[in-house]
N, C-alpha and C. Protein backbone atom coordinates (compact mmCIF):
# COMPACT_ATOMS: atom_id res chain seq x y z
N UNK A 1 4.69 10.13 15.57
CA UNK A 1 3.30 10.51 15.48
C UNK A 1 2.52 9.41 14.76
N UNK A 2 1.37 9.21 15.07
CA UNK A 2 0.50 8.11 14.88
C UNK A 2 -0.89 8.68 14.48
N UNK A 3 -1.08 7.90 13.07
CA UNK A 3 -2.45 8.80 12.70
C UNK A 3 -3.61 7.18 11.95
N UNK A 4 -5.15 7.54 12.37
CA UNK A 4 -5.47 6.52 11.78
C UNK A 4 -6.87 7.31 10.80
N UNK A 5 -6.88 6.28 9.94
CA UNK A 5 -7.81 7.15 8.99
C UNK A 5 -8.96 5.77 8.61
N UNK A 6 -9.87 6.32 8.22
CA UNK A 6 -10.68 5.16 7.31
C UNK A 6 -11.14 5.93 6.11
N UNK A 7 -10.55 4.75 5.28
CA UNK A 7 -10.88 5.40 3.29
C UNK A 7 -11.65 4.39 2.60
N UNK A 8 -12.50 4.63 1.42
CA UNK A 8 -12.51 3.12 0.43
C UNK A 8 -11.91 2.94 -0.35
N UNK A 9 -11.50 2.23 -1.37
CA UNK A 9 -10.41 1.37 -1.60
C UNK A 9 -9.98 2.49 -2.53
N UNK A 10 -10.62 3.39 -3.34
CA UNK A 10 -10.19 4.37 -4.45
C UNK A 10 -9.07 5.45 -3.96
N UNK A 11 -10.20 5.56 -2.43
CA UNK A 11 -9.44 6.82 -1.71
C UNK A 11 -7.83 6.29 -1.00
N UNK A 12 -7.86 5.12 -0.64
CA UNK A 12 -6.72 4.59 -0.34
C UNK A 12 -5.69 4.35 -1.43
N UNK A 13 -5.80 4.11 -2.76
CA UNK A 13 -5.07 4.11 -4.04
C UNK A 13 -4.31 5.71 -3.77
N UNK A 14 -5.76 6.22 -3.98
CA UNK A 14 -5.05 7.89 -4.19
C UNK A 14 -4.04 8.37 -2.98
N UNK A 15 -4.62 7.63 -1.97
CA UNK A 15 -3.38 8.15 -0.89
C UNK A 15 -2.00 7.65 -0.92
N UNK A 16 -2.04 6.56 -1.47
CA UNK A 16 -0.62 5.74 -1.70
C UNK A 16 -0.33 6.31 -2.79
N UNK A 17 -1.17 7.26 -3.89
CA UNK A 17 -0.33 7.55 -5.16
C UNK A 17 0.52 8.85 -4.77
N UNK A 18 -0.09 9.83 -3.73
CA UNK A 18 0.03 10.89 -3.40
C UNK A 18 0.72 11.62 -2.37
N UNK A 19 1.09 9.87 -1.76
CA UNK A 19 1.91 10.41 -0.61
C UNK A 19 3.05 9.35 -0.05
N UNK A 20 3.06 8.30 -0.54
CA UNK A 20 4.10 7.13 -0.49
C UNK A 20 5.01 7.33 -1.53
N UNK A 21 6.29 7.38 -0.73
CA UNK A 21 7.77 7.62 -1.31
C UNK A 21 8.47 6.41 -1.86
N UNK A 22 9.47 6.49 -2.49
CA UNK A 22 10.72 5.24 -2.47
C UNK A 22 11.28 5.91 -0.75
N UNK A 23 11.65 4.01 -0.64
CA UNK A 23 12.28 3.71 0.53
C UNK A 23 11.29 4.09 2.02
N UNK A 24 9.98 4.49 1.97
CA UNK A 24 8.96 4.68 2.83
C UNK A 24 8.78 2.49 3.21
N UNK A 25 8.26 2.84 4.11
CA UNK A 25 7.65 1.22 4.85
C UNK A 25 6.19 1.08 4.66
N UNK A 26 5.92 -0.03 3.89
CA UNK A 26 4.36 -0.15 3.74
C UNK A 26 4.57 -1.99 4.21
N UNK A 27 3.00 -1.96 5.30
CA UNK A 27 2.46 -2.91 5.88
C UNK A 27 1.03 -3.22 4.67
N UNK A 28 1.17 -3.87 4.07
CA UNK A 28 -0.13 -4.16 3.22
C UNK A 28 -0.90 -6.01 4.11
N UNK A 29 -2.43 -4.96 4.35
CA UNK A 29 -2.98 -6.60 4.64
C UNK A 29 -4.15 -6.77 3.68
N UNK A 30 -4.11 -7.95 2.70
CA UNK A 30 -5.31 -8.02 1.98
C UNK A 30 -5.67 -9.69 2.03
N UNK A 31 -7.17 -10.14 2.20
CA UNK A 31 -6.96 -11.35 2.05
C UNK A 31 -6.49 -11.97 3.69
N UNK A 32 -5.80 -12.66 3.02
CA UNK A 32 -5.26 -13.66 4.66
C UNK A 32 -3.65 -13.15 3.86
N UNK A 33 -3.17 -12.12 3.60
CA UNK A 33 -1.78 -12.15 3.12
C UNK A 33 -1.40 -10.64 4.20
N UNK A 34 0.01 -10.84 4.63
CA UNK A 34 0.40 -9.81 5.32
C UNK A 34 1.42 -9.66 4.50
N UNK A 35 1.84 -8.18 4.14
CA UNK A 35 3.45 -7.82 2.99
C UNK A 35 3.81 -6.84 3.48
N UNK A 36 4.54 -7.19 4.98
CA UNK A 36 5.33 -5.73 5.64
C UNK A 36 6.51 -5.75 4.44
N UNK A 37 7.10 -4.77 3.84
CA UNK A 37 8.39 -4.53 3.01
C UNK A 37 8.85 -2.91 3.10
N UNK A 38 9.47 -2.56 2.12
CA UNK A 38 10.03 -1.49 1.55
C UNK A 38 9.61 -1.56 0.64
N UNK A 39 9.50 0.06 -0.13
CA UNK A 39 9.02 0.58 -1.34
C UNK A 39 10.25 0.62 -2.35
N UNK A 40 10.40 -0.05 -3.25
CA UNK A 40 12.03 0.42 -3.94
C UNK A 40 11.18 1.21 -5.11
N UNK A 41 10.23 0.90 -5.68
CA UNK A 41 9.51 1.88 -6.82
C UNK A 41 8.22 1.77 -6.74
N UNK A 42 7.80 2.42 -7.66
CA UNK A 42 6.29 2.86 -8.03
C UNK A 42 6.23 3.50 -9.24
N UNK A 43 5.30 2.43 -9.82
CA UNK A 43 4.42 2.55 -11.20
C UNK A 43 3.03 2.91 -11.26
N UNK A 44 2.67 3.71 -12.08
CA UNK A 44 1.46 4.25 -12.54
C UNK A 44 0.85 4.47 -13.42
N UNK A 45 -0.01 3.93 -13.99
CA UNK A 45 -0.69 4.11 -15.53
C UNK A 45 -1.94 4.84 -15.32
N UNK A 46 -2.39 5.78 -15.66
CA UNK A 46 -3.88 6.31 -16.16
C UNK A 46 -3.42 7.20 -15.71
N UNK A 47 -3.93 8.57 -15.87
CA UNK A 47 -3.57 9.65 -15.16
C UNK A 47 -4.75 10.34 -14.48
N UNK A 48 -6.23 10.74 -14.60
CA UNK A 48 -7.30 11.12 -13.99
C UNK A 48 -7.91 9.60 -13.35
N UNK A 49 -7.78 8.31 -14.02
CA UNK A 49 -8.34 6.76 -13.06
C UNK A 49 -6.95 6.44 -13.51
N UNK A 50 -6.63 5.70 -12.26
CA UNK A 50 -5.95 4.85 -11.97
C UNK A 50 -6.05 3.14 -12.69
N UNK A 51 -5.24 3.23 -13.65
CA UNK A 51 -5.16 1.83 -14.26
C UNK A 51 -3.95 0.85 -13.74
N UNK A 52 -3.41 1.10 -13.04
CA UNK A 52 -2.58 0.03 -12.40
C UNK A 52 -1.59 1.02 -11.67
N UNK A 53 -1.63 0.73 -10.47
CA UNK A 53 -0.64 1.21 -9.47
C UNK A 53 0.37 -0.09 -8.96
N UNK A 54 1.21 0.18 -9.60
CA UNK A 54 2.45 -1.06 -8.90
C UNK A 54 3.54 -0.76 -8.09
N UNK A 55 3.55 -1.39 -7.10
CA UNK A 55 4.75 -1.38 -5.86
C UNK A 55 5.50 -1.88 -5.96
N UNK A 56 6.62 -1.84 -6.23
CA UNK A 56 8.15 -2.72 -6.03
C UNK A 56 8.20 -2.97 -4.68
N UNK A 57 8.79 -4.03 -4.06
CA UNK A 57 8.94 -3.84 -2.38
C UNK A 57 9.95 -5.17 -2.23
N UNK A 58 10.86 -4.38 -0.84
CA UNK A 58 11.52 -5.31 -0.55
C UNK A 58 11.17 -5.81 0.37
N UNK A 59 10.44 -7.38 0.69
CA UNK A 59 9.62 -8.22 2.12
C UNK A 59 10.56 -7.94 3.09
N UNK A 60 10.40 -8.06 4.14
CA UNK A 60 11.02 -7.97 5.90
C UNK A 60 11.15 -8.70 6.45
N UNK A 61 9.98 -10.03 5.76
CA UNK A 61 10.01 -11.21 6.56
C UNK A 61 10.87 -12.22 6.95
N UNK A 62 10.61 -13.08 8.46
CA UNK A 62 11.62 -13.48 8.45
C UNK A 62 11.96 -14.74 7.78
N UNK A 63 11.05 -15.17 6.70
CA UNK A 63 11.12 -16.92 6.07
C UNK A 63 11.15 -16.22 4.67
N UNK A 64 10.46 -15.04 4.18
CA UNK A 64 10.06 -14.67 2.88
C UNK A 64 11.14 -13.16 3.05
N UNK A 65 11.96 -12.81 2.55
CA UNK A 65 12.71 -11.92 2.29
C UNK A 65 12.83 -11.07 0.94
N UNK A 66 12.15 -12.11 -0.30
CA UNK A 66 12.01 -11.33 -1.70
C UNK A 66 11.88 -9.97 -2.37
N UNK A 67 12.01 -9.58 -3.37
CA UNK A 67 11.79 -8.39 -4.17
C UNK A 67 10.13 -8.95 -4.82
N UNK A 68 9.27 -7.79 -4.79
CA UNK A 68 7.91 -8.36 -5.08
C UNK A 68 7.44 -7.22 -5.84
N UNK A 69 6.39 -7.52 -6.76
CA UNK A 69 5.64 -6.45 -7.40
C UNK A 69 4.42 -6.48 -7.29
N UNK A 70 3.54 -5.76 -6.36
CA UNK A 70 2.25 -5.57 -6.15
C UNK A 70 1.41 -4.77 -6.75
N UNK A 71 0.36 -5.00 -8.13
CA UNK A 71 -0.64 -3.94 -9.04
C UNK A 71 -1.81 -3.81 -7.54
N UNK A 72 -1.60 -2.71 -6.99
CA UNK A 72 -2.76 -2.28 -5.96
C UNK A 72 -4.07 -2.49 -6.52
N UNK A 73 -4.00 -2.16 -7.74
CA UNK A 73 -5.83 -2.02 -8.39
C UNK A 73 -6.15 -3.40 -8.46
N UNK A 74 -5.30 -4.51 -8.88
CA UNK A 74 -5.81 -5.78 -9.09
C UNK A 74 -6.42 -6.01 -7.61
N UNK A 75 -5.91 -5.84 -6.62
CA UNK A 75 -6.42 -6.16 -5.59
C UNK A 75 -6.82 -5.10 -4.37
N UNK A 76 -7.25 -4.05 -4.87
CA UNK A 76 -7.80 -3.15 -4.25
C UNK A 76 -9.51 -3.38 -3.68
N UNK A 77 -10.14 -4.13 -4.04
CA UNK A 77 -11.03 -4.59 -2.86
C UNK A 77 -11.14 -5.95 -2.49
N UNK A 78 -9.48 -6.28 -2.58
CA UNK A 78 -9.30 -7.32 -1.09
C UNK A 78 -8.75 -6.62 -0.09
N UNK A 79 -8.13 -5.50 -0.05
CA UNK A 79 -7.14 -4.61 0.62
C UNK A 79 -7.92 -4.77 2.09
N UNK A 80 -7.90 -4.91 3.13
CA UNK A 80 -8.20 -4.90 4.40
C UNK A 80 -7.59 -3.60 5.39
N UNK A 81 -5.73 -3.81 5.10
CA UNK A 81 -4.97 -2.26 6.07
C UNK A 81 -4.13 -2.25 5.51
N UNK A 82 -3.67 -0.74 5.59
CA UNK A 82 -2.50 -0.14 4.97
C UNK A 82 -1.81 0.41 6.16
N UNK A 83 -0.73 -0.19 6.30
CA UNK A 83 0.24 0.88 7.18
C UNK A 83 1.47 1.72 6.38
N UNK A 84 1.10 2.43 6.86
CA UNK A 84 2.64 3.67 5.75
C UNK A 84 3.44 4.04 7.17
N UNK A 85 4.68 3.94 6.90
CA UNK A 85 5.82 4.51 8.03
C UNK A 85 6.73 5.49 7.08
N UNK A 86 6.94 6.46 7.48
CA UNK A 86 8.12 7.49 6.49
C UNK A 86 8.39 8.39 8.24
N UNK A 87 9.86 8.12 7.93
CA UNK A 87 10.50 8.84 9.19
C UNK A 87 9.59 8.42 10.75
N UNK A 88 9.64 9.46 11.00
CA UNK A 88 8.57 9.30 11.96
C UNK A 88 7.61 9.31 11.89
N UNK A 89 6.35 9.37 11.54
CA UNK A 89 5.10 9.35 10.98
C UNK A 89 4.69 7.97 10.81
N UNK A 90 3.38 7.27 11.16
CA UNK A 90 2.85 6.21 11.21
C UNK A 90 1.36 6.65 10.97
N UNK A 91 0.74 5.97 9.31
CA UNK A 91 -0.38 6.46 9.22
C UNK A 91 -0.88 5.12 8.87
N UNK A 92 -1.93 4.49 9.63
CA UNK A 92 -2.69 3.29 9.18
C UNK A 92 -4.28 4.02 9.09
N UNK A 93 -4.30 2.75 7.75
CA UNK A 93 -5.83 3.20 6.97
C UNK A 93 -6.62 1.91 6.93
N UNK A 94 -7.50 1.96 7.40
CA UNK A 94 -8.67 1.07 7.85
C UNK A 94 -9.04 1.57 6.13
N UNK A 95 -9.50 0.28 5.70
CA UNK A 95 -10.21 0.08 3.98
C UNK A 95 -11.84 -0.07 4.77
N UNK A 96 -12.25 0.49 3.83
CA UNK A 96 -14.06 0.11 3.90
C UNK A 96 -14.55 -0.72 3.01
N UNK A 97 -14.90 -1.66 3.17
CA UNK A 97 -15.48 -2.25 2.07
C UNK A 97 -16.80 -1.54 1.79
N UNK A 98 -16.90 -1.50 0.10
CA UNK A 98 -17.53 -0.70 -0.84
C UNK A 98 -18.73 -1.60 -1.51
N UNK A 99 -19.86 -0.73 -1.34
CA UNK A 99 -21.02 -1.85 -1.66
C UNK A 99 -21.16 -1.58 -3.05
């Protein structure tokens, strides 16, 4: 199943805080940077705002293979697309840029 959504960058935090697992597949595009990987963890500081959301991930790529740590908030309005894969389920989120 295939679902597409459009959020701004807050609402997209909250969806990755709220619904992205360990071992789920995240496609992150921000910038001119593409980071298809795996989720191995997730960190969270603030509890009502979000002060740093961090991704552990293992890359897919085929030149870049690394363990990486991504703070979403540092770069939450470069964020461009989010793809989330868990089982079957494919949910990509179109970012809005926020005036």
């Amino acid at each position: 199943m295939e679902e597409e959504i459009s959020l701004n960058s807050d609402d997209a935090l909250d969806y990755i805080k709220n619904n992205v697992n360990t071992y789920d597949t995240i496609e992150l595009s921000f910038n001119r940077i593409y980071l298809p990987g795996e989720v191995l963890d997730i960190e969270m500081d603030g509890e009502k705002e979000i002060e740093s959301l961090r991704l552990m991930m293992q890359l897919n790529g085929e030149l870049v293979n690394d363990t990486i740590q991504v703070d979403l908030v540092r770069i939450k309005d470069d964020i461009l697309e989010i793809r989330h894969i868990q089982e079957e389920k494919s949910t990509t989120i179109t970012v809005e840029a926020q005036e």
